[in-house]
PDB file of N, CA and C in Angstrom:
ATOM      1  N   UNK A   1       0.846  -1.177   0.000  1.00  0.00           N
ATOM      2  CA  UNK A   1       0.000   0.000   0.000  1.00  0.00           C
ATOM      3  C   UNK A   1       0.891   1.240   0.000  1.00  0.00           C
ATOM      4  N   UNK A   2       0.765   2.355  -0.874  1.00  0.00           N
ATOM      5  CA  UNK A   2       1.269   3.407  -0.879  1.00  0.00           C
ATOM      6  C   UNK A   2       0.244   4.175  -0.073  1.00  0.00           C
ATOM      7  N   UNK A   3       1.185   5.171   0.232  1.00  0.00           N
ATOM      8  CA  UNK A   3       0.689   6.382   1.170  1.00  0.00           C
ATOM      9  C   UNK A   3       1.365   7.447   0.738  1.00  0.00           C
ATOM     10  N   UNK A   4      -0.203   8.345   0.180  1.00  0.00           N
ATOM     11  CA  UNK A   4      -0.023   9.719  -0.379  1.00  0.00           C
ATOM     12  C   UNK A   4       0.200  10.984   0.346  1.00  0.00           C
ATOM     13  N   UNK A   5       1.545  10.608   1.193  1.00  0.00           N
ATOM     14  CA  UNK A   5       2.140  11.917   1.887  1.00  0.00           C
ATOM     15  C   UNK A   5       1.029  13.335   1.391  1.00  0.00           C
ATOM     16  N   UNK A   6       1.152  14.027   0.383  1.00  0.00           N
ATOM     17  CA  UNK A   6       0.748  15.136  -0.110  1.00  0.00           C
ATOM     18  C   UNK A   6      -0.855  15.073   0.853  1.00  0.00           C
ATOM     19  N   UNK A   7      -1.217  14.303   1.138  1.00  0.00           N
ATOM     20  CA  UNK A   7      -3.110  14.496   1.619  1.00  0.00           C
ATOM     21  C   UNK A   7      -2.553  14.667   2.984  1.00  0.00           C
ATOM     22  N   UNK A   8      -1.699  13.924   3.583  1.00  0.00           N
ATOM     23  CA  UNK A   8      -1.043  14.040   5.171  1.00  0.00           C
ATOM     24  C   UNK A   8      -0.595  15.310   5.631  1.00  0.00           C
ATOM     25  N   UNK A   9       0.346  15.500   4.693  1.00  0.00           N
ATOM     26  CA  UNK A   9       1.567  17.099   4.912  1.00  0.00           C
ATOM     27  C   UNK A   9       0.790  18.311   4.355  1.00  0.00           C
ATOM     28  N   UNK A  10       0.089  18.277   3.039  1.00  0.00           N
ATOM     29  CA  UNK A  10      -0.516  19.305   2.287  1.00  0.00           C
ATOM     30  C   UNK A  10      -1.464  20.302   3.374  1.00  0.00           C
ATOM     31  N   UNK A  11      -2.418  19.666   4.117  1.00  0.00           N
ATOM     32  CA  UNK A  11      -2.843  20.936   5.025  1.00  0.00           C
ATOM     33  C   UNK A  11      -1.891  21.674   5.742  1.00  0.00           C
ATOM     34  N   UNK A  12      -0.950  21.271   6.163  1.00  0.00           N
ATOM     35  CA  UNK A  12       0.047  22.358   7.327  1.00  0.00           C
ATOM     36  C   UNK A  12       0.910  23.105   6.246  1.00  0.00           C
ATOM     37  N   UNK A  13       1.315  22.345   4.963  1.00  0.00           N
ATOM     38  CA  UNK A  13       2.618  22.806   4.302  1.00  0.00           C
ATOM     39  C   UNK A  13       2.192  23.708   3.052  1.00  0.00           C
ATOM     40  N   UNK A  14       1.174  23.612   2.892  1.00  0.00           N
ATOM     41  CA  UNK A  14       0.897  24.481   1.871  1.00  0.00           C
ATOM     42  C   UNK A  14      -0.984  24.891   2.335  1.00  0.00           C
ATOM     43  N   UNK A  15      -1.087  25.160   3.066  1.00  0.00           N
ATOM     44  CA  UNK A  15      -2.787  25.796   3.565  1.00  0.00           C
ATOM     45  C   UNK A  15      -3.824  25.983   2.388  1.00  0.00           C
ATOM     46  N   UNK A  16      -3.239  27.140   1.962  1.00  0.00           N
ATOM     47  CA  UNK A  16      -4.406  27.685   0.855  1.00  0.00           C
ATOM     48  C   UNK A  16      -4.395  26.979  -0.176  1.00  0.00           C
ATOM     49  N   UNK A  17      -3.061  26.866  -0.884  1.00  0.00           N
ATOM     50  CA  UNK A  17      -3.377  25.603  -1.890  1.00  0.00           C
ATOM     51  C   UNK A  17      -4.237  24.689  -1.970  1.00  0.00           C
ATOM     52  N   UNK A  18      -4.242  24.113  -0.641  1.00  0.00           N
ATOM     53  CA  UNK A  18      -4.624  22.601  -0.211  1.00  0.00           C
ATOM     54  C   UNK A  18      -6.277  23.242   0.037  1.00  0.00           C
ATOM     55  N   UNK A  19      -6.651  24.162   0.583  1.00  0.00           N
ATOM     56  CA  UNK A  19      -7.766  24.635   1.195  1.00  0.00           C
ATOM     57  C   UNK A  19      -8.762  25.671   0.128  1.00  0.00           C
ATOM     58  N   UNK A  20      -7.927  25.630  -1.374  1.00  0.00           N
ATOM     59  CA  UNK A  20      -8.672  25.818  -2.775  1.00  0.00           C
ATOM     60  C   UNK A  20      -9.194  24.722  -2.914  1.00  0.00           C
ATOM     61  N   UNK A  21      -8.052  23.660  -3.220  1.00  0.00           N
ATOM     62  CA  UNK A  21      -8.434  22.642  -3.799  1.00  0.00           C
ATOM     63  C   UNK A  21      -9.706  21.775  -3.043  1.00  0.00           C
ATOM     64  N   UNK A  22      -9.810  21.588  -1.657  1.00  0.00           N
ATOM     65  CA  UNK A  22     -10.484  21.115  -1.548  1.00  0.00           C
ATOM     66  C   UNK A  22     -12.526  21.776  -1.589  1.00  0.00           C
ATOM     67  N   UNK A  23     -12.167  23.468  -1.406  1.00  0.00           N
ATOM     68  CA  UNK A  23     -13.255  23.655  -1.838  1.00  0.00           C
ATOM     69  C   UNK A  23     -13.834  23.419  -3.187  1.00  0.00           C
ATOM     70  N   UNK A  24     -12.932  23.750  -4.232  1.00  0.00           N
ATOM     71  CA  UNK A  24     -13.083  22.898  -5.322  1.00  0.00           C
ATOM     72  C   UNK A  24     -13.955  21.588  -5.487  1.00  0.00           C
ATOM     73  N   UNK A  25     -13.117  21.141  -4.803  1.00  0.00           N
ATOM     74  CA  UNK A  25     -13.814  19.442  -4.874  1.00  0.00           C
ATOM     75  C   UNK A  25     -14.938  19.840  -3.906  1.00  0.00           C
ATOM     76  N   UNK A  26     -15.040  19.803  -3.253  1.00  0.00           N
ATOM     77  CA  UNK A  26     -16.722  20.384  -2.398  1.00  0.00           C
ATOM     78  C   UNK A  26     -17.738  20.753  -3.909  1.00  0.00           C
ATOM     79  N   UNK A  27     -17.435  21.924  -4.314  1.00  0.00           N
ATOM     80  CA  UNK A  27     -18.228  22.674  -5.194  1.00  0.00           C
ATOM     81  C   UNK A  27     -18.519  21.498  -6.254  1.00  0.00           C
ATOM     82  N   UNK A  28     -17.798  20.652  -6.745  1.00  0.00           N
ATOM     83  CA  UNK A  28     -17.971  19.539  -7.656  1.00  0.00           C
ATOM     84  C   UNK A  28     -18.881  18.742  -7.307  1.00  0.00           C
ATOM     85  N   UNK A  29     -18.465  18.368  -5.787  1.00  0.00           N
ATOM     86  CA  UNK A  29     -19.865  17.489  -5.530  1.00  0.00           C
ATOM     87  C   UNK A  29     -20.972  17.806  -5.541  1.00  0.00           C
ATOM     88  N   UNK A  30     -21.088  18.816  -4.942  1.00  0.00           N
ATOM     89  CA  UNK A  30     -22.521  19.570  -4.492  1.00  0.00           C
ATOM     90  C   UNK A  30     -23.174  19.518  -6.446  1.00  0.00           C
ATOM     91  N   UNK A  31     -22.550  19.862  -7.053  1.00  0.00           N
ATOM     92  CA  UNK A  31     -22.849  19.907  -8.977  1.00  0.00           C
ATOM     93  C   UNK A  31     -23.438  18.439  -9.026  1.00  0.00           C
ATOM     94  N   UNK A  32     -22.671  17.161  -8.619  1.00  0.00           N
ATOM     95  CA  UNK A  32     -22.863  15.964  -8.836  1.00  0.00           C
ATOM     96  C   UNK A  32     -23.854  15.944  -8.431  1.00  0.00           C
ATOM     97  N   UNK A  33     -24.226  15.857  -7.323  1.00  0.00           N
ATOM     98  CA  UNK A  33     -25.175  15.414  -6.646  1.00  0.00           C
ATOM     99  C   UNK A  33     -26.749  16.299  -7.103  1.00  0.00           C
ATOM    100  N   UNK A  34     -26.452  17.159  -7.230  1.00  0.00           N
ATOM    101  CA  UNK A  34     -27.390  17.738  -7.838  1.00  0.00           C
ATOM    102  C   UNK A  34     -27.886  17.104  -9.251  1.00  0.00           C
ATOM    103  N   UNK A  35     -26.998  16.596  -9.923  1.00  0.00           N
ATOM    104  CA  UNK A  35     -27.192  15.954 -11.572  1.00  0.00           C
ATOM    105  C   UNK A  35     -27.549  14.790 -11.218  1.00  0.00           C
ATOM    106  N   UNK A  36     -27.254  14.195 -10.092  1.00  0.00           N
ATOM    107  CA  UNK A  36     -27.681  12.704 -10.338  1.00  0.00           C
ATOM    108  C   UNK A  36     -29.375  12.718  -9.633  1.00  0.00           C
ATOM    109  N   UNK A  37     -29.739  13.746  -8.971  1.00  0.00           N
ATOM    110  CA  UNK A  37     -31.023  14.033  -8.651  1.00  0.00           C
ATOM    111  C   UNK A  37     -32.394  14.439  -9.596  1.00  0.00           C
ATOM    112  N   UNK A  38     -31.565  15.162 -10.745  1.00  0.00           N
ATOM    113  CA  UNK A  38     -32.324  15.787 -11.942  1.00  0.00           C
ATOM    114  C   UNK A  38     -32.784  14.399 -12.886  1.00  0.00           C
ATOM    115  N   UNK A  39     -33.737  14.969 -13.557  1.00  0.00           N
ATOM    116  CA  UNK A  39     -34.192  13.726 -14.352  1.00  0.00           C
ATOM    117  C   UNK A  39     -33.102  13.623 -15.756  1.00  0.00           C
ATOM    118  N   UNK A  40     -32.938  12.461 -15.384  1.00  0.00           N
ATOM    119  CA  UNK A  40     -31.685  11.886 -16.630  1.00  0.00           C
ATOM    120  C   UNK A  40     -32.412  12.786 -18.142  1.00  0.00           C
ATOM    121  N   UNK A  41     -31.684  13.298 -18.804  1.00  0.00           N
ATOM    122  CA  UNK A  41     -31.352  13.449 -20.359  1.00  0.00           C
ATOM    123  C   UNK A  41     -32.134  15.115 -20.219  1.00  0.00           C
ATOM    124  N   UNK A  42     -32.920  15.480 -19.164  1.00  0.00           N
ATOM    125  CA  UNK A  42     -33.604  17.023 -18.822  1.00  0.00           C
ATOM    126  C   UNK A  42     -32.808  18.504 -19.303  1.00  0.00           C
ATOM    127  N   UNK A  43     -32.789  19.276 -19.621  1.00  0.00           N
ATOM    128  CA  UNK A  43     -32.294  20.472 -19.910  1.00  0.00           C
ATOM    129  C   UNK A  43     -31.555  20.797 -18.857  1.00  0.00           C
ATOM    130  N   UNK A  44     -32.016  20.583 -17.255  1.00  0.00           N
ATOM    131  CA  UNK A  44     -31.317  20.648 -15.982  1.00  0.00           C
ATOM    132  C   UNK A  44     -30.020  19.912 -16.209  1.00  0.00           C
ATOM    133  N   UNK A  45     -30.241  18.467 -16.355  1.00  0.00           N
ATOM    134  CA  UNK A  45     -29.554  17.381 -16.236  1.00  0.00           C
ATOM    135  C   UNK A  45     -28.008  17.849 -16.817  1.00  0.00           C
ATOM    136  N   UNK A  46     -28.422  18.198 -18.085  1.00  0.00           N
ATOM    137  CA  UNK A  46     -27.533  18.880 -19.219  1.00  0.00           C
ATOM    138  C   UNK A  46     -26.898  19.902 -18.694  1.00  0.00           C
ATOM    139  N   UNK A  47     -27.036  20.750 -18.448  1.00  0.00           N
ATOM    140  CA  UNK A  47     -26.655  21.857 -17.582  1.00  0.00           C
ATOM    141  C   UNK A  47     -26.019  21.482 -16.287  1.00  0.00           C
ATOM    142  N   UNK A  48     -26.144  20.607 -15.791  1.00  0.00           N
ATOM    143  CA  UNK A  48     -25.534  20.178 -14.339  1.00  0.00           C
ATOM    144  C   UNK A  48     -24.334  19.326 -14.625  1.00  0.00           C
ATOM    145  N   UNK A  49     -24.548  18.478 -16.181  1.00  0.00           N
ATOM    146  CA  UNK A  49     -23.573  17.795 -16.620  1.00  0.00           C
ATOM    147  C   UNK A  49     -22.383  18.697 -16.746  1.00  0.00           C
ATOM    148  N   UNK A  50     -22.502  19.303 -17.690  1.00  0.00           N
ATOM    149  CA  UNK A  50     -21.469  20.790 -18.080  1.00  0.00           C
ATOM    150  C   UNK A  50     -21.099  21.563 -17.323  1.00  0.00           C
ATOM    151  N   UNK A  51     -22.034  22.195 -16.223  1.00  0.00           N
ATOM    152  CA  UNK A  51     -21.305  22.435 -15.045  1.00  0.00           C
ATOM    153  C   UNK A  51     -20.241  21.485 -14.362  1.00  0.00           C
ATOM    154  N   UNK A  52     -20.905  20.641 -14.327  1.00  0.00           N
ATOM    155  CA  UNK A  52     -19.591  19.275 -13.027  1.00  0.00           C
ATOM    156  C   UNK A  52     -18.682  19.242 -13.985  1.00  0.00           C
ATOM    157  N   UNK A  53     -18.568  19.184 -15.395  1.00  0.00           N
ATOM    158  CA  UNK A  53     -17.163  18.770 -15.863  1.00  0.00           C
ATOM    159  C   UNK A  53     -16.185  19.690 -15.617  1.00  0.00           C
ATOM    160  N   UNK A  54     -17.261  21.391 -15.501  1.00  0.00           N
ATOM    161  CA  UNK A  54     -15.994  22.424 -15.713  1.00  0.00           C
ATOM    162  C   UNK A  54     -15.615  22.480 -14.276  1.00  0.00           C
ATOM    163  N   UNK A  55     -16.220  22.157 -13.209  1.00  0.00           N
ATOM    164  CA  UNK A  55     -15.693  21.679 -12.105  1.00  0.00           C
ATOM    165  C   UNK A  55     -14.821  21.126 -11.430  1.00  0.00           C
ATOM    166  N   UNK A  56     -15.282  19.642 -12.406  1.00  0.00           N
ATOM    167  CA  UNK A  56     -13.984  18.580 -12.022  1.00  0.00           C
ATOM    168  C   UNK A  56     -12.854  19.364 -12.788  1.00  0.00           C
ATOM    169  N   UNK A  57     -13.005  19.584 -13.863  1.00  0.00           N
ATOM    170  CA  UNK A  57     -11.142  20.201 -14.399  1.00  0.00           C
ATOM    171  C   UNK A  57     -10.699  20.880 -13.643  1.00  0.00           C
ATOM    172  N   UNK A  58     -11.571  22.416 -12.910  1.00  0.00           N
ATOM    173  CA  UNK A  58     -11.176  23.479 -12.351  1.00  0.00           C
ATOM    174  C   UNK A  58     -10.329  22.547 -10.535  1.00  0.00           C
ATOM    175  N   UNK A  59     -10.852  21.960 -10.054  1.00  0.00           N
ATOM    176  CA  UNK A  59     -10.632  20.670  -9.269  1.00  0.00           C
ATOM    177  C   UNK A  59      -9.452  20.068  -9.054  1.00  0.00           C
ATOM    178  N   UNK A  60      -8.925  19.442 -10.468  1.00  0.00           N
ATOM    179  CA  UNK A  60      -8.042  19.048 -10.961  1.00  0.00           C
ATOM    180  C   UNK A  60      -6.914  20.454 -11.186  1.00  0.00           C
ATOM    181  N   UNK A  61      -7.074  21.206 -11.540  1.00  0.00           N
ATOM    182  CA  UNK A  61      -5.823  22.060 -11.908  1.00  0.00           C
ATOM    183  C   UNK A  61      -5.272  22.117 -10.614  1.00  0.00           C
ATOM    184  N   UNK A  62      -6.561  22.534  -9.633  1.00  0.00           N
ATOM    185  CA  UNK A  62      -6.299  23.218  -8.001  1.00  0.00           C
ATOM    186  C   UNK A  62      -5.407  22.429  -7.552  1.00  0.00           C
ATOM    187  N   UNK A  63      -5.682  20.866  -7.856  1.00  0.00           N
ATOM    188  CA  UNK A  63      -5.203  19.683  -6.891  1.00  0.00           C
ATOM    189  C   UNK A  63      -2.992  19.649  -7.854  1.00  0.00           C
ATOM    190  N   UNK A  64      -3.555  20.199  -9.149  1.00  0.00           N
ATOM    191  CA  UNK A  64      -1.752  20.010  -9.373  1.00  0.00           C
ATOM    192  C   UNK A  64      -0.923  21.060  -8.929  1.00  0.00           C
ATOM    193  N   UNK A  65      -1.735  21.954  -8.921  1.00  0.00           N
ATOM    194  CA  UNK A  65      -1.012  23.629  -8.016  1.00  0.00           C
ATOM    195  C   UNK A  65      -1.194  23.032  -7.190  1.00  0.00           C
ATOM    196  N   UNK A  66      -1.407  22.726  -6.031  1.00  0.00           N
ATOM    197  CA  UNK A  66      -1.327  22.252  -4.568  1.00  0.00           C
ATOM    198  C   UNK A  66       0.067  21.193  -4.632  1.00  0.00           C
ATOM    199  N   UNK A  67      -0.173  20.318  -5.453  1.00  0.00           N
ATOM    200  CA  UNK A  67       0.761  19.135  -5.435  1.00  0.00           C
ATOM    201  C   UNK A  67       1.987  19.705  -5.215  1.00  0.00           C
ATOM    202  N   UNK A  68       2.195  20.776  -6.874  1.00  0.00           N
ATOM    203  CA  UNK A  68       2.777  21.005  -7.103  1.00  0.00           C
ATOM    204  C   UNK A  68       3.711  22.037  -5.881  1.00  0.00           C
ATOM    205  N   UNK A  69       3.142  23.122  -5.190  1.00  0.00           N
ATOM    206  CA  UNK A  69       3.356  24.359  -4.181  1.00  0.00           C
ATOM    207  C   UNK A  69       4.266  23.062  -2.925  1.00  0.00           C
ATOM    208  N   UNK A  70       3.145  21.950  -2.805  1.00  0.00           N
ATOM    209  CA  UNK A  70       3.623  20.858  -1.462  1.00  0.00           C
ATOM    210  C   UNK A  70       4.877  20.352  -2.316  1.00  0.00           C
ATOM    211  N   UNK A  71       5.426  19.756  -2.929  1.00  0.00           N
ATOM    212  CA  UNK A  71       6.690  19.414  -3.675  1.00  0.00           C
ATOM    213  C   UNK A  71       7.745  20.150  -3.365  1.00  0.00           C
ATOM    214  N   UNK A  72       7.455  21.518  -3.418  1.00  0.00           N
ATOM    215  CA  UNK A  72       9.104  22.199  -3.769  1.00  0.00           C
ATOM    216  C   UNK A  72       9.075  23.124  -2.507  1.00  0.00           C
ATOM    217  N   UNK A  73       8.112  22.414  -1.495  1.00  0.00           N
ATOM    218  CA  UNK A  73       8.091  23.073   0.102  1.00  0.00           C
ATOM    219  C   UNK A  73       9.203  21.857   0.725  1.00  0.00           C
ATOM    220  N   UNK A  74       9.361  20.433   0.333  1.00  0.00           N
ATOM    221  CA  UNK A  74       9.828  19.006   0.597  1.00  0.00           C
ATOM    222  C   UNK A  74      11.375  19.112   1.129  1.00  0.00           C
TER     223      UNK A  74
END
């Protein structure tokens, strides 16, 4: 089993980074969960889809700036 130091160290060693990213991912879910509530194929649905993707990317960038900020703190 590996162990992803960066989720361990990342709150103390890099704060805000770590404390974007995870609102990020908050804001993604809250999108998900909302889409999987809407009626499948709906104008909502669609719209909640496209929202969560630009989410998850925005998510994803946060989480490699974080990685990245916790790395060259090491």
């Amino acid at each position: 089993m590996t162990v992803d130091y960066f989720l361990i160290d990342g709150p103390h060693s890099v704060p805000r980074e770590f404390a974007a990213w995870e609102l990020a991912k908050e804001q993604h879910k809250a999108i998900f969960q909302r889409a999987i509530a809407a009626e499948y194929g709906s104008e909502l649905f669609r719209d909640l889809d496209q929202q969560g993707q630009k989410a998850a990317a925005e998510a994803d960038r946060l989480e490699q700036i974080a990685r990245e900020a916790w790395a060259k703190r090491r």
